[in-house]
N, C-alpha and C. Protein backbone atom coordinates (compact mmCIF):
# COMPACT_ATOMS: atom_id res chain seq x y z
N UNK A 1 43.19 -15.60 43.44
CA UNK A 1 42.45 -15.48 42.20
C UNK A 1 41.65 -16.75 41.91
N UNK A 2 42.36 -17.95 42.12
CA UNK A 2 41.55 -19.40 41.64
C UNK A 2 40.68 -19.14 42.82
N UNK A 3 40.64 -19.21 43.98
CA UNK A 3 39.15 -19.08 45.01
C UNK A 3 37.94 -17.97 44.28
N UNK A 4 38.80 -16.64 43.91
CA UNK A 4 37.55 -16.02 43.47
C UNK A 4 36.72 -16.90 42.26
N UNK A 5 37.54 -17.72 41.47
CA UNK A 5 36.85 -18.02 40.40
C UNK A 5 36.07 -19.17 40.74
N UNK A 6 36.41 -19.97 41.77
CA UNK A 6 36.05 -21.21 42.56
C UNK A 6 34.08 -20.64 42.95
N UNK A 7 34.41 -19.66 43.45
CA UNK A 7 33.40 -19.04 44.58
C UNK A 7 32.30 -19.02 43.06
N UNK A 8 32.60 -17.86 42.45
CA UNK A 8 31.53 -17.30 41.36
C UNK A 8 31.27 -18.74 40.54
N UNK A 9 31.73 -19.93 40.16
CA UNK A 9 31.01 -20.76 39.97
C UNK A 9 30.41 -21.81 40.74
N UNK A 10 30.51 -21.87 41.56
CA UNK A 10 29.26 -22.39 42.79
C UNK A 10 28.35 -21.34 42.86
N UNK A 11 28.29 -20.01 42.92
CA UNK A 11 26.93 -19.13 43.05
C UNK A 11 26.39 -19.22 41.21
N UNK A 12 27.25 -19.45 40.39
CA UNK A 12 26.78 -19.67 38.96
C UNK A 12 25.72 -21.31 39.16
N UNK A 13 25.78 -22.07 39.69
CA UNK A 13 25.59 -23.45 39.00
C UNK A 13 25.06 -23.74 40.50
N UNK A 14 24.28 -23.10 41.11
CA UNK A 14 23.25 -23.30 42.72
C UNK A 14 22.30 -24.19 42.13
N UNK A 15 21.82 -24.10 40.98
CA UNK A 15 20.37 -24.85 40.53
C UNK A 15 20.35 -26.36 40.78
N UNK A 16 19.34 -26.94 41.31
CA UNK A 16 19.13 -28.37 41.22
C UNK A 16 19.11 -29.30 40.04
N UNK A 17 19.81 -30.37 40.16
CA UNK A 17 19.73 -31.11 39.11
C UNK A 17 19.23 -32.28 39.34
N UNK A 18 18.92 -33.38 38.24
CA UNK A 18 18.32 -34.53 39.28
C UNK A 18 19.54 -35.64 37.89
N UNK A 19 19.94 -36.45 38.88
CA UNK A 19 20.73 -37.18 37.85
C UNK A 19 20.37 -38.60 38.34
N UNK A 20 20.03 -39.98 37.63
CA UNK A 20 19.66 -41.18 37.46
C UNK A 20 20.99 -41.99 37.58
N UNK A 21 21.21 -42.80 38.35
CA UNK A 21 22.48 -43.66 38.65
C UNK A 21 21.81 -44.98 38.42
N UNK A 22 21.38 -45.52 37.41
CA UNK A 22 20.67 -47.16 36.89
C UNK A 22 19.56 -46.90 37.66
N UNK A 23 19.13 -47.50 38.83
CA UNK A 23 17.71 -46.95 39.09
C UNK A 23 17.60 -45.85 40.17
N UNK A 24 17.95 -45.82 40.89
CA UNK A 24 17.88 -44.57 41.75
C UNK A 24 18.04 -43.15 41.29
N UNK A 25 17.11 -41.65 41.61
CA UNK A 25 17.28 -40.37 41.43
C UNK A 25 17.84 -39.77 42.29
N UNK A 26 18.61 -39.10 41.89
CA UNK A 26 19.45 -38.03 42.88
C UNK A 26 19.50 -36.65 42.72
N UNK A 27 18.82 -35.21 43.13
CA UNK A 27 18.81 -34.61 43.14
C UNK A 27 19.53 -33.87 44.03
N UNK A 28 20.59 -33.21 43.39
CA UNK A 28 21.91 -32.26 43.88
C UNK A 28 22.03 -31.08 43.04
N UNK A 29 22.72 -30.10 43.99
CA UNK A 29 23.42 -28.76 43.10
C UNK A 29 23.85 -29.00 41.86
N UNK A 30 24.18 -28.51 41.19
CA UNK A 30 25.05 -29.11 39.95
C UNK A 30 25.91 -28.67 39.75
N UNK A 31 26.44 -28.28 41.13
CA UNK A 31 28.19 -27.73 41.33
C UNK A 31 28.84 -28.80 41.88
N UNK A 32 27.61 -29.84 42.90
CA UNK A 32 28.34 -30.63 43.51
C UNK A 32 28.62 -31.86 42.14
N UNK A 33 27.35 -32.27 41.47
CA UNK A 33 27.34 -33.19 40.47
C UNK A 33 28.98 -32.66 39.90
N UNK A 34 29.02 -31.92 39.78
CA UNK A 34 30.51 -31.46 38.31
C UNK A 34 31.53 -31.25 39.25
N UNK A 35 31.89 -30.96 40.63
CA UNK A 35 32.75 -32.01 41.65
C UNK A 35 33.15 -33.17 41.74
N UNK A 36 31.70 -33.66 41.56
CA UNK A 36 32.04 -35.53 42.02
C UNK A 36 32.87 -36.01 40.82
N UNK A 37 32.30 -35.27 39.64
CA UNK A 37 32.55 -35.94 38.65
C UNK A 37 34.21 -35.54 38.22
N UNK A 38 35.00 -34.55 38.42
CA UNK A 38 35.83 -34.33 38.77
C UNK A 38 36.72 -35.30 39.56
N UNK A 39 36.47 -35.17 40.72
CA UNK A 39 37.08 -36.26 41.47
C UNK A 39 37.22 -37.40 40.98
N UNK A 40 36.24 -37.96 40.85
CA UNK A 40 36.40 -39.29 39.90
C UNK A 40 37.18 -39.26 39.06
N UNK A 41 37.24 -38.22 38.31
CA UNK A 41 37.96 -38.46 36.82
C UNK A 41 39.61 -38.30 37.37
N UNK A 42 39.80 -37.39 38.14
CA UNK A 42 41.13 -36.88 39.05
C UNK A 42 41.76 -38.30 39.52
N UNK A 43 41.33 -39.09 40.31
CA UNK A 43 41.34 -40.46 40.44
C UNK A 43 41.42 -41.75 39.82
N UNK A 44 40.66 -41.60 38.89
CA UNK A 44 40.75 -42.94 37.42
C UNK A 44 42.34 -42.27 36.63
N UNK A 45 42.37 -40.93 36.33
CA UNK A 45 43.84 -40.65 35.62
C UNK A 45 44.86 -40.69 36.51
N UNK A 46 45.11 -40.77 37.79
CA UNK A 46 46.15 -41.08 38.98
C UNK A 46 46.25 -42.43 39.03
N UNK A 47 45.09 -42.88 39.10
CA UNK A 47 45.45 -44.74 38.90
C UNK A 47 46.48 -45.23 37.93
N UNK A 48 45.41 -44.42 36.54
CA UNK A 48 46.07 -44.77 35.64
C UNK A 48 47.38 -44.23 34.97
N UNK A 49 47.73 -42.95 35.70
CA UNK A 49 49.13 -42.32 35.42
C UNK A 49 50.42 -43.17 36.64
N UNK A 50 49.93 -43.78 37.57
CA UNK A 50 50.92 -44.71 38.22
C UNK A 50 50.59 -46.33 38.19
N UNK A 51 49.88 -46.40 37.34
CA UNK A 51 50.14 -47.90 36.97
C UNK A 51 50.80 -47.78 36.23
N UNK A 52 50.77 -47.10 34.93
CA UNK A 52 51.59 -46.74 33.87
C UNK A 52 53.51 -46.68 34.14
N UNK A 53 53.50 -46.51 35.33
CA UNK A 53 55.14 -46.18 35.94
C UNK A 53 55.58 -47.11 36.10
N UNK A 54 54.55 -48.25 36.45
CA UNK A 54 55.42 -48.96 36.94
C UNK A 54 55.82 -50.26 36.40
């Protein structure tokens, strides 16, 4: 069930986006943009949920 829902929003969100990182443009899907950004965030709260432990 989570793949079907995985799938239908990547064919939802195919459109190009162009996103500005300080000076450089980057034009990507904006399935991948809301991935990356994911990841990142998945990563900064793992840092910060095991620094917290210890």
């Amino acid at each position: 069930m989570l793949a079907v829902l995985a799938v239908v929003f990547i064919f939802e969100n195919t459109r190009e986006v162009k996103i500005r990182l300080l000076i450089p443009e980057v034009t990507m899907p904006l399935y991948l943009a809301l991935l990356a950004m994911f990841v990142i965030g998945a990563l900064c709260g793992a840092y910060f949920f095991r620094r917290r432990d210890r």
